[in-house]
Protein backbone atom coordinates (compact mmCIF):
# COMPACT_ATOMS: atom_id res chain seq x y z
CA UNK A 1 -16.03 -9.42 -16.02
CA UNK A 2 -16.69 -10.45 -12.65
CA UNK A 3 -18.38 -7.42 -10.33
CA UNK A 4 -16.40 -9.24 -7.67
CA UNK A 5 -13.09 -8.69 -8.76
CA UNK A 6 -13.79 -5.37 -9.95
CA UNK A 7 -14.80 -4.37 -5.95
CA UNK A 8 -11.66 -6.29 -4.71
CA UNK A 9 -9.62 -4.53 -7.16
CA UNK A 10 -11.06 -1.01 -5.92
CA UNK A 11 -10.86 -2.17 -2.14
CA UNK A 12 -7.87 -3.06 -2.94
CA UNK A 13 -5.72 0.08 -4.08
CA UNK A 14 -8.08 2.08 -1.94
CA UNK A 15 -6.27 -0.15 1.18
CA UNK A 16 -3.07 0.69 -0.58
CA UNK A 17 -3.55 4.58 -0.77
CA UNK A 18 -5.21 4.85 2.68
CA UNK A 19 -1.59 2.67 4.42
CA UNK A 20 0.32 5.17 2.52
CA UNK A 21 -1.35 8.21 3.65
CA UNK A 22 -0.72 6.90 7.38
CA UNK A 23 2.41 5.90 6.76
CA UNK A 24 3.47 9.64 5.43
CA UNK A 25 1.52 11.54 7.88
CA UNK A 26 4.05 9.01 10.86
CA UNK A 27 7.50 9.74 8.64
CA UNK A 28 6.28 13.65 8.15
CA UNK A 29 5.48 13.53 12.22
CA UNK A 30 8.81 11.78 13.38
CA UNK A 31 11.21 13.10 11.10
CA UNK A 32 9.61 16.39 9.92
CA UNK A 33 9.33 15.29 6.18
CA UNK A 34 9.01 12.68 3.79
CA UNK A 35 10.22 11.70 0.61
CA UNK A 36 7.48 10.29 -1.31
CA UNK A 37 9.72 8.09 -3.68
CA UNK A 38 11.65 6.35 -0.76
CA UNK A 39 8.28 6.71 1.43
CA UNK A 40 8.98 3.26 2.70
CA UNK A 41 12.64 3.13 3.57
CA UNK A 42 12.22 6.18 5.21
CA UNK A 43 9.00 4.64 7.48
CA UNK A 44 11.01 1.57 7.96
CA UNK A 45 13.98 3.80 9.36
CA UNK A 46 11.39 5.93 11.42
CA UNK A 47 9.53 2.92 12.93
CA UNK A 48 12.89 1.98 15.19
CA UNK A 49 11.17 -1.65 15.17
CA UNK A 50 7.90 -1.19 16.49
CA UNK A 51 6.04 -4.03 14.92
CA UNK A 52 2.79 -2.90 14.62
CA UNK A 53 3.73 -0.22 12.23
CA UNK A 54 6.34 -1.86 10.48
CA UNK A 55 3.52 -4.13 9.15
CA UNK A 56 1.91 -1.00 7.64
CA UNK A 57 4.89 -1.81 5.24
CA UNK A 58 3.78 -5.26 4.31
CA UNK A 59 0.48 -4.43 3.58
CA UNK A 60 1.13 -1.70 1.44
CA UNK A 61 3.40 -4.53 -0.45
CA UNK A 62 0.59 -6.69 -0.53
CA UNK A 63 -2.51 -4.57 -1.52
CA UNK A 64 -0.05 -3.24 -4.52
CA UNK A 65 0.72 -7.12 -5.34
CA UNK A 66 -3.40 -7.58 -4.89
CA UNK A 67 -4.03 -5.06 -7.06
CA UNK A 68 -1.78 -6.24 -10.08
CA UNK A 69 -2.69 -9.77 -9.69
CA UNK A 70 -6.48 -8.63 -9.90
CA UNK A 71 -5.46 -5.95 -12.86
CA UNK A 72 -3.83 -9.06 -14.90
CA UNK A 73 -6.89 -11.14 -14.02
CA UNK A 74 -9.57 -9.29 -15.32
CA UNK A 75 -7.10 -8.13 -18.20
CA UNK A 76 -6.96 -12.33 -19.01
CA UNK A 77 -10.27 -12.61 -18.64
CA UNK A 78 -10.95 -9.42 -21.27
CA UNK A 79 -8.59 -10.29 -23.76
């Protein structure tokens, strides 16, 4: 296994967990709670289209897609 992908895939999720922390702590400030299953619909509906934080949204998305991608690569690479 590559030590590379093995950071990437930490950096990764850890990018992923620290976005949805924010994002929480902005839904629990604006609309006094949050919903931890529909986290992102509700953050979407909270933002009112700023777009600054409405791209905390996409890169939530994409760190999660990051870190299956690098998951299934080191997983191929294993097997």
């Amino acid at each position: 296994m590559d030590p590379v992908d093995i950071v990437l895939l930490f950096l990764s999720a850890a990018l992923a967990l620290a976005v949805r922390s924010v994002m929480k702590r902005i839904v629990t400030r604006r609309l006094g709670k949050a919903n931890d299953a529909l986290l992102e619909i509700d953050f979407w509906k909270a933002s009112s289209g700023e777009a600054l934080t409405r791209c905390l949204v996409f890169v939530e998305l994409l760190s999660w897609a990051a870190t299956i991608l690098l998951v299934a690569t080191l997983a191929a690479r294993a097997l």
